[in-house]
Protein backbone atom coordinates (compact mmCIF):
# COMPACT_ATOMS: atom_id res chain seq x y z
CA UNK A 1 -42.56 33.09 13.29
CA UNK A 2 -39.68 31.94 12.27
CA UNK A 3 -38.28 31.05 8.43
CA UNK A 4 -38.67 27.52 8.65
CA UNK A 5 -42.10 27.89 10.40
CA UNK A 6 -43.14 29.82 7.37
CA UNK A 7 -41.68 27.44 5.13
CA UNK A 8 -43.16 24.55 6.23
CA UNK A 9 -46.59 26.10 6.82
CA UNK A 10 -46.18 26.81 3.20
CA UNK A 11 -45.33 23.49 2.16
CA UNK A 12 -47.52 21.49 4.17
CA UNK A 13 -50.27 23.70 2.26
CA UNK A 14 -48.95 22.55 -1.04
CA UNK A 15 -49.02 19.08 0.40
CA UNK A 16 -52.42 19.50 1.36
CA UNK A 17 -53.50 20.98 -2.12
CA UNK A 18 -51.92 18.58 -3.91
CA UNK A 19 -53.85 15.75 -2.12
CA UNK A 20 -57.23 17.06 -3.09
CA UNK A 21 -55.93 16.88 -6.95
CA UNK A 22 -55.02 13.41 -6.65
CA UNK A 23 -57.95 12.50 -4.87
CA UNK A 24 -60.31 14.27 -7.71
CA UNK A 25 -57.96 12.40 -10.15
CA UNK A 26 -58.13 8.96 -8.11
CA UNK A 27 -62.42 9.39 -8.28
CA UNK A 28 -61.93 10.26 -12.59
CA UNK A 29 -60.18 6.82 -12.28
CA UNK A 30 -62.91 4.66 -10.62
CA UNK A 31 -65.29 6.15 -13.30
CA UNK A 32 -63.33 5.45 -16.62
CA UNK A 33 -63.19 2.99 -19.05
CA UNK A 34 -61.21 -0.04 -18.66
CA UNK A 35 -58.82 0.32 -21.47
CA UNK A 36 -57.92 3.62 -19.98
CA UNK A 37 -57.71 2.42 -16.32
CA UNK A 38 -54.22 0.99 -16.25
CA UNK A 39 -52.53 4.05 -17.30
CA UNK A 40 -54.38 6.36 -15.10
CA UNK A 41 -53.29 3.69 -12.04
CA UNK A 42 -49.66 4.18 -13.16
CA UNK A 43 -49.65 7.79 -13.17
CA UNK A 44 -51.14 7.46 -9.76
CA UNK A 45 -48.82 5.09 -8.53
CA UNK A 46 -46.02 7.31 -9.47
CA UNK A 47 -47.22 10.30 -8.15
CA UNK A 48 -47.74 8.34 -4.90
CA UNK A 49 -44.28 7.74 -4.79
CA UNK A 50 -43.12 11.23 -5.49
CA UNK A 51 -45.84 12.60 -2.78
CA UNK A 52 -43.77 9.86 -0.27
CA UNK A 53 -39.79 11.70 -1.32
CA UNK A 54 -41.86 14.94 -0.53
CA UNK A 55 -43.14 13.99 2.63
CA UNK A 56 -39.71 12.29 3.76
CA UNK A 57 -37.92 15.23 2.91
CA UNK A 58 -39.90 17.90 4.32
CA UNK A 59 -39.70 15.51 7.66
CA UNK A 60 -35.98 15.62 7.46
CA UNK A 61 -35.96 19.45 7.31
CA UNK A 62 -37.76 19.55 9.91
CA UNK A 63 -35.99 17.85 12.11
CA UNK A 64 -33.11 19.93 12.11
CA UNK A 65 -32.79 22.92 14.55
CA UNK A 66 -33.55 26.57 13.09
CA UNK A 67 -29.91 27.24 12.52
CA UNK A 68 -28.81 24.62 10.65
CA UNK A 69 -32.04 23.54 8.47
CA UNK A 70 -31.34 25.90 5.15
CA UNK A 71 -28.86 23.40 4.20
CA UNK A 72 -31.68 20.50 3.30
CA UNK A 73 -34.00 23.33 1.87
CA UNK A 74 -32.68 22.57 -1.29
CA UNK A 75 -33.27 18.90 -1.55
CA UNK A 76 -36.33 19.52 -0.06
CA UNK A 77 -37.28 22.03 -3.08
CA UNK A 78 -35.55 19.58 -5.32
CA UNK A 79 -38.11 16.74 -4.11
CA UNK A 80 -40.99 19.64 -4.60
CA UNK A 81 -39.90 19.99 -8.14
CA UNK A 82 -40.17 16.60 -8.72
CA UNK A 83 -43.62 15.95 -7.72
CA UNK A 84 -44.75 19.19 -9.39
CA UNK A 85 -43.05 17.62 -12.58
CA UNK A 86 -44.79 14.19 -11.93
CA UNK A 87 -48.26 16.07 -11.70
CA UNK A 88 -48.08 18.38 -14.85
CA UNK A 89 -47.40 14.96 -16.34
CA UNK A 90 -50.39 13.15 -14.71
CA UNK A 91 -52.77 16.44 -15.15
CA UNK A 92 -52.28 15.27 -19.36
CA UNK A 93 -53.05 12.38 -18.72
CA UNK A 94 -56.15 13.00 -16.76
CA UNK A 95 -57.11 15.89 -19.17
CA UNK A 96 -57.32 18.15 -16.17
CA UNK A 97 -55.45 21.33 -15.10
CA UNK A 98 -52.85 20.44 -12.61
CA UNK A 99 -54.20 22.17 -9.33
CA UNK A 100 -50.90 22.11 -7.24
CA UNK A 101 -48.72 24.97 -6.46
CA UNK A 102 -45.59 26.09 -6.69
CA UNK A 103 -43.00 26.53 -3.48
């Protein structure tokens, strides 16, 4: 196996991990009190969007032949970051330990 089949095994895992957060966090939102829903929806929204740069830039790395992805590697870890950064931020908001891992 090559290192970009490794790497994106690895970060579709994260991916993958990360969606079952949100989607614990999504069902805390259905059950909460109104005042509190509005925030909870904008840390959701956000993390949505985040989750999307993620997704687009893994699919851009991918699409590059073995020799020549390493290049985007580093946006793609950049992206990563961000969406890691947007979930520790979310996870205080939800009051819950931010599940998702690290690249």
């Amino acid at each position: 196996m090559s290192a970009k089949d490794v790497y994106q095994k690895q970060y579709q895992a994260q991916l993958r991990d990360w969606d079952a957060t949100v989607k614990q966090w999504k069902a805390q939102t259905s059950n909460t009190r109104e005042g509190l829903r509005p925030l909870y929806e904008d840390e959701l929204k956000a993390l949505g969007t985040q989750r999307a740069l993620a997704q687009k830039r893994l699919n851009e790395l991918l699409s590059y032949l073995e020799d020549t992805w390493e290049p985007l590697r580093e946006r793609a870890e950049e992206a990563w970051h961000e969406l890691l950064t947007a979930t520790d931020k979310a996870s205080k908001v939800f009051g819950l330990p931010a599940r998702a891992g690290r690249l």
